[in-house]
N, C-alpha and C. Protein backbone atom coordinates (compact mmCIF):
# COMPACT_ATOMS: atom_id res chain seq x y z
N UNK A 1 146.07 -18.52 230.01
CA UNK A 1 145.13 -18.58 228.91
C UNK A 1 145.62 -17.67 227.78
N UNK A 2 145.91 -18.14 226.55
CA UNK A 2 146.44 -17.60 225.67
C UNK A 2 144.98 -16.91 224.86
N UNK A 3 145.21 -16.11 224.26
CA UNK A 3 144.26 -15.40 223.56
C UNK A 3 144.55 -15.18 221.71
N UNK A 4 144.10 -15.36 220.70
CA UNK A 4 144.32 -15.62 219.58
C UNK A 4 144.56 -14.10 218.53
N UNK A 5 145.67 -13.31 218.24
CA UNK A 5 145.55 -12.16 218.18
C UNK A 5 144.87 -11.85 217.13
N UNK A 6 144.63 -10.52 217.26
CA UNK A 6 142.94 -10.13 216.31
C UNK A 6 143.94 -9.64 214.91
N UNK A 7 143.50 -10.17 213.81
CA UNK A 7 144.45 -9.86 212.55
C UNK A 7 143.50 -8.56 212.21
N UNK A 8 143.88 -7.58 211.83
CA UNK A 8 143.50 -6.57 211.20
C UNK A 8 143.12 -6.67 209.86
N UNK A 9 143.54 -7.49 209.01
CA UNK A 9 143.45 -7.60 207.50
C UNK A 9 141.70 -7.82 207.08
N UNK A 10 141.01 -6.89 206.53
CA UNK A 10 139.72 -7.39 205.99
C UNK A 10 139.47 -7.77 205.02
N UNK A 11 138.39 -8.68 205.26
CA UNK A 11 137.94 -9.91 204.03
C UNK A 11 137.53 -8.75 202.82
N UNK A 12 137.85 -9.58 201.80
CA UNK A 12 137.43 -8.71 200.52
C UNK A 12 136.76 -9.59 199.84
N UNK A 13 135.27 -9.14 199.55
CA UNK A 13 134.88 -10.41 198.36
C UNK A 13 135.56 -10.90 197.14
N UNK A 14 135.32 -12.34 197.37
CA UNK A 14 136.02 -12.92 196.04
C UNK A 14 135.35 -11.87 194.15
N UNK A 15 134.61 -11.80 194.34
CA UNK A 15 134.28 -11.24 193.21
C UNK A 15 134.80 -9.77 193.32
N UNK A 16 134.72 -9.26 193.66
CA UNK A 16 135.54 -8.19 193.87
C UNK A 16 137.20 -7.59 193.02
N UNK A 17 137.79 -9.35 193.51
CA UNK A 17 138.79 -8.94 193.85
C UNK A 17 138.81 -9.97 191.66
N UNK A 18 137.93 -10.45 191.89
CA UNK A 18 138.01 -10.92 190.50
C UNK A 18 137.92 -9.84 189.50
N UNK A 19 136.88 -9.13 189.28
CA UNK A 19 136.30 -8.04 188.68
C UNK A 19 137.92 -7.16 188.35
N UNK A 20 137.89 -6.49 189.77
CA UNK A 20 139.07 -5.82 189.20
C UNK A 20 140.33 -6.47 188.57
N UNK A 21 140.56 -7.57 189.03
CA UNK A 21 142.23 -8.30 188.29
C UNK A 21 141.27 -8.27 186.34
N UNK A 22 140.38 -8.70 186.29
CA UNK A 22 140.06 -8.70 184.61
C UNK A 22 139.92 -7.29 184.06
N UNK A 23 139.81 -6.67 184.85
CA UNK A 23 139.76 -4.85 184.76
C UNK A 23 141.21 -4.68 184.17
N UNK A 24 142.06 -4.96 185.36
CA UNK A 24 143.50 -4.77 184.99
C UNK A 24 144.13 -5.18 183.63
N UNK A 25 143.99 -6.80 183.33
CA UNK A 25 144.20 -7.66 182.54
C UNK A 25 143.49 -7.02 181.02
N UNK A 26 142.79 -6.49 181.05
CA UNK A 26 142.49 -5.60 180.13
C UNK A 26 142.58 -4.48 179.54
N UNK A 27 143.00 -3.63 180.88
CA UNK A 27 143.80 -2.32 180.43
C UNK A 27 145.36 -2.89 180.11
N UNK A 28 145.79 -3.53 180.77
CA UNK A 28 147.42 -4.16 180.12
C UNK A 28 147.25 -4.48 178.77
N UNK A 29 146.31 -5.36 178.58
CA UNK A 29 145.98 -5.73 176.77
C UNK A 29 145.98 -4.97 175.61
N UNK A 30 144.90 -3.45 176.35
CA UNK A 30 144.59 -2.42 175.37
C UNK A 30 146.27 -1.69 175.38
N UNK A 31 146.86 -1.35 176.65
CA UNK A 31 148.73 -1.28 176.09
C UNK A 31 148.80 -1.76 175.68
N UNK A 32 149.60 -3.02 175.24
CA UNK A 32 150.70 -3.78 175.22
C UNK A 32 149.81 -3.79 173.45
N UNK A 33 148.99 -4.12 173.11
CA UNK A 33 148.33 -3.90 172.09
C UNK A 33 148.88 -2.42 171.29
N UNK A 34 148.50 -1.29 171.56
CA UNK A 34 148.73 -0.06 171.39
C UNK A 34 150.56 0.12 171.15
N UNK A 35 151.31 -0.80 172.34
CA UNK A 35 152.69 -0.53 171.92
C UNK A 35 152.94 -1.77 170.78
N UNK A 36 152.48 -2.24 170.47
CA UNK A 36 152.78 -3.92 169.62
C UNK A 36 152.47 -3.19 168.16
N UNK A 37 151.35 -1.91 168.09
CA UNK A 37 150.84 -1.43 166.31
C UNK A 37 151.76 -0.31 166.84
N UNK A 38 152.44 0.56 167.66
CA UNK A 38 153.73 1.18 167.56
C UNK A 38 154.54 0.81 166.70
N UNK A 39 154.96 -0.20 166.98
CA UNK A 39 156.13 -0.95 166.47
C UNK A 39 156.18 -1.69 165.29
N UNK A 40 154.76 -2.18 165.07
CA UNK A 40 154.47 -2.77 163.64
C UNK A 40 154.42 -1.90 162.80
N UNK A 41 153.66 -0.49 163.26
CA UNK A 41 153.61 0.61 161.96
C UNK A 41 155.13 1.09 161.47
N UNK A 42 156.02 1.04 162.84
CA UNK A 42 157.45 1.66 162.62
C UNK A 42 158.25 1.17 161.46
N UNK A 43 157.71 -0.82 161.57
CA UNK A 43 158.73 -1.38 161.23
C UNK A 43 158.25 -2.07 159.43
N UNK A 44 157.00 -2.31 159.48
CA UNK A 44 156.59 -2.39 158.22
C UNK A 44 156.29 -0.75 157.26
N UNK A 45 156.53 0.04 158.21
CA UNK A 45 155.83 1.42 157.44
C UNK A 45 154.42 1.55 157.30
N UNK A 46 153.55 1.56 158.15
CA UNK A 46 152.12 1.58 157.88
C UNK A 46 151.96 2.85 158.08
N UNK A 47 150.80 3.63 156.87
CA UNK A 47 150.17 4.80 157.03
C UNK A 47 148.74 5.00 156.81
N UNK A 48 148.23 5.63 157.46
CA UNK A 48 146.92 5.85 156.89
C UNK A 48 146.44 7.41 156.57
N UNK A 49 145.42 7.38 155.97
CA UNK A 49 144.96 8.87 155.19
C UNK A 49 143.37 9.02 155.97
N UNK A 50 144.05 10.34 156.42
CA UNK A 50 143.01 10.91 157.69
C UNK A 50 142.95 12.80 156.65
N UNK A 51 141.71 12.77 156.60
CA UNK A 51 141.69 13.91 156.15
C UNK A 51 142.40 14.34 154.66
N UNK A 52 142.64 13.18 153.91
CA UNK A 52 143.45 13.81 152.37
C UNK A 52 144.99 14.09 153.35
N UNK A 53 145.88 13.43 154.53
CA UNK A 53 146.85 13.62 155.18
C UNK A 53 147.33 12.24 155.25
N UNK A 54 148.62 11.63 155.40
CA UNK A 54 149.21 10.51 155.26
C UNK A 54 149.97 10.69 157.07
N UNK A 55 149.04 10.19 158.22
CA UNK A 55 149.21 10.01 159.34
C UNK A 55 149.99 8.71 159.81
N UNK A 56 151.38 8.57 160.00
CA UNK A 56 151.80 7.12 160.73
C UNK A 56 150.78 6.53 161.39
N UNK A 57 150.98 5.56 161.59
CA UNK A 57 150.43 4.29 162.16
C UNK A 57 151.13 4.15 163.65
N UNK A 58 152.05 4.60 164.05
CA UNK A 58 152.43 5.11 165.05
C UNK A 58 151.90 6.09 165.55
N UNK A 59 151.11 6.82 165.34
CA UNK A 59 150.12 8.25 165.84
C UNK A 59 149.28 7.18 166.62
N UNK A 60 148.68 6.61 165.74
CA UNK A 60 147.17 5.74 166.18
C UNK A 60 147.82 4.97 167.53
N UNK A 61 148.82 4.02 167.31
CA UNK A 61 149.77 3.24 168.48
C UNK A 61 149.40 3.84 169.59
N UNK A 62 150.21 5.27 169.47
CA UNK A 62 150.43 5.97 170.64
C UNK A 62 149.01 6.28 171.22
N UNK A 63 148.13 6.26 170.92
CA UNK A 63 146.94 7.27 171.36
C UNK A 63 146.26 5.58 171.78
N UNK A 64 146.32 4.71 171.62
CA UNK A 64 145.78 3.39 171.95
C UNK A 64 146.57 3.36 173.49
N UNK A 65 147.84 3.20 173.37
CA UNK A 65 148.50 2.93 174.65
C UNK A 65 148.31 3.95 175.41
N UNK A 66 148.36 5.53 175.04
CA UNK A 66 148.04 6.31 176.21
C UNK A 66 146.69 5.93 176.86
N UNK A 67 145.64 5.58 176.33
CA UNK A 67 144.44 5.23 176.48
C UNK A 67 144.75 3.86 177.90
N UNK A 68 144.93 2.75 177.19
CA UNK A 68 145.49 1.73 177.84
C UNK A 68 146.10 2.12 179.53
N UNK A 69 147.34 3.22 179.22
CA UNK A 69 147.57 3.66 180.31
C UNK A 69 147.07 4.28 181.29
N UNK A 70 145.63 5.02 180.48
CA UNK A 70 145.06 5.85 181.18
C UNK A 70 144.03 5.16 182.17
N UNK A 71 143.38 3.91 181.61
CA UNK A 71 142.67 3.13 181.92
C UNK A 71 143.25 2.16 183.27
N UNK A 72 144.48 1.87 183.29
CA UNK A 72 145.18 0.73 184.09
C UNK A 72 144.85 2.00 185.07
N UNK A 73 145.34 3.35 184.93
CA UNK A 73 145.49 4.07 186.50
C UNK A 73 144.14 4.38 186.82
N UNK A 74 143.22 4.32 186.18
CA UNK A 74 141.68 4.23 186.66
C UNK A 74 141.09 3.39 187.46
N UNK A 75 141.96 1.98 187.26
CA UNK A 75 141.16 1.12 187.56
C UNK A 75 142.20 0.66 189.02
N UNK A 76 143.10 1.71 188.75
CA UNK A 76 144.21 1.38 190.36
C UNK A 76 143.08 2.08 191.64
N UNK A 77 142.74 3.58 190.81
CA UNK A 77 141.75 4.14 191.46
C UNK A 77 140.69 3.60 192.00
N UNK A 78 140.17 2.77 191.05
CA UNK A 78 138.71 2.30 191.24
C UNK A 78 139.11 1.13 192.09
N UNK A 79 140.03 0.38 192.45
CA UNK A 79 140.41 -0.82 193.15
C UNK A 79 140.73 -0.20 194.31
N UNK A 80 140.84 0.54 194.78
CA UNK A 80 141.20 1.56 195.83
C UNK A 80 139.93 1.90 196.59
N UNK A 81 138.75 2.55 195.46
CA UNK A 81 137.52 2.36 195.94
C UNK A 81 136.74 1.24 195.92
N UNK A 82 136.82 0.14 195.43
CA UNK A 82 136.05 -0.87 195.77
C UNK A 82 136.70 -1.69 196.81
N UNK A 83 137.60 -1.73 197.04
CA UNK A 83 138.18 -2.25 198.47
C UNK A 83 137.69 -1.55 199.35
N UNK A 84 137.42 -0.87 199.18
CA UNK A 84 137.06 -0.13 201.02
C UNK A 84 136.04 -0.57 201.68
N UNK A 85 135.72 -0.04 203.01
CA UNK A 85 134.94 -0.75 203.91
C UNK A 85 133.52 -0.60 203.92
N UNK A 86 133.59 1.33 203.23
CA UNK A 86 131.79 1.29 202.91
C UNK A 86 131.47 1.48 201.16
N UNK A 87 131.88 0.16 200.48
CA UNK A 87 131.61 0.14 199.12
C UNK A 87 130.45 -0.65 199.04
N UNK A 88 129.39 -0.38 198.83
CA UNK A 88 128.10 -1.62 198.70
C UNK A 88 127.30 -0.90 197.30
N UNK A 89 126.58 -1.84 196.73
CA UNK A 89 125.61 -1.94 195.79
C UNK A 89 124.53 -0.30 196.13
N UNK A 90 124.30 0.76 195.74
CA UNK A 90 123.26 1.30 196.13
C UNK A 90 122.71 1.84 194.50
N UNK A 91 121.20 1.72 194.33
CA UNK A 91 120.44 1.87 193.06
C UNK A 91 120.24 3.38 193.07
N UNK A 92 120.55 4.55 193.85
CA UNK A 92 120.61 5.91 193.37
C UNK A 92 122.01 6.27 192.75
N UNK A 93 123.10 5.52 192.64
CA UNK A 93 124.14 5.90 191.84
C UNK A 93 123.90 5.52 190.61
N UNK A 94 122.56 4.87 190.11
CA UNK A 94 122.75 4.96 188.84
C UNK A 94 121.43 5.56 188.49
N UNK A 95 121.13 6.45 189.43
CA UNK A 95 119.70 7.54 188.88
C UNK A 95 120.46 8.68 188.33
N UNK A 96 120.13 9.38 187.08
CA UNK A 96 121.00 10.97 186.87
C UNK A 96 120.24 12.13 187.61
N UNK A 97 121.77 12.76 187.67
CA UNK A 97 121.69 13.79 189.26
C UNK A 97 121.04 15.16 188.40
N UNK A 98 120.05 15.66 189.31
CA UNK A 98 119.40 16.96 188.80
C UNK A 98 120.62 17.88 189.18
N UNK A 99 121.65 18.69 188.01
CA UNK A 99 122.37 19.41 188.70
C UNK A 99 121.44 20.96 189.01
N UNK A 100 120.51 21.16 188.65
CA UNK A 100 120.00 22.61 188.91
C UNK A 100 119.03 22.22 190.12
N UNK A 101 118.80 21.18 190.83
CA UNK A 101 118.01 21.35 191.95
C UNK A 101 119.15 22.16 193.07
N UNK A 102 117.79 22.46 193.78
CA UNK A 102 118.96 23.18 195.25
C UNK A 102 119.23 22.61 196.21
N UNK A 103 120.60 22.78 196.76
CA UNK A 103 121.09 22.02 197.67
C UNK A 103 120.20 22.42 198.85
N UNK A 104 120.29 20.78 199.86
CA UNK A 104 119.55 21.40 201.08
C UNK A 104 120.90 21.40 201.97
């Protein structure tokens, strides 16, 4: 009698796994965006006036894509935690936490 071996791999909800890929697909955007006005400010010369100051357009670039970047590794994080085994819906994570009550 053969026996059918037990796969270890756990089911992940489809929405889940949706949520985060458009998560991703969006922090890639806000890069690839951020490096695309890099390169446009470089190459047409774009500046703008911040403060009575003549700031590249490459400043702004960069601070879009670090953003972008910062966001993709958030959401590596957060795909990390929503995969797991005890991730469920609970309505006190979105009550705000008394930080001056006392711990019991």
């Amino acid at each position: 009698m053969k026996t059918k071996p037990v796969s270890k791999v756990k089911k992940i909800d489809k929405s889940k796994v949706v949520t985060v890929n458009i998560l991703f697909f969006l922090s890639s955007a806000i890069t690839l965006s951020g490096v695309f006005f890099i390169v446009y400010s470089l190459v047409f010369n774009i500046n703008f006036m911040v403060l009575n100051t003549t700031v590249s357009g490459a400043i702004f670039g960069l601070i879009v894509a670090y953003l972008g970047l910062r966001y993709f590794m958030l959401v590596r994080k957060l795909r990390r935690d929503v995969y797991g085994t005890t991730s469920k819906f609970n309505w006190n994570n979105l009550k705000p936490k008394n930080f001056f009550a006392k711990a019991k």
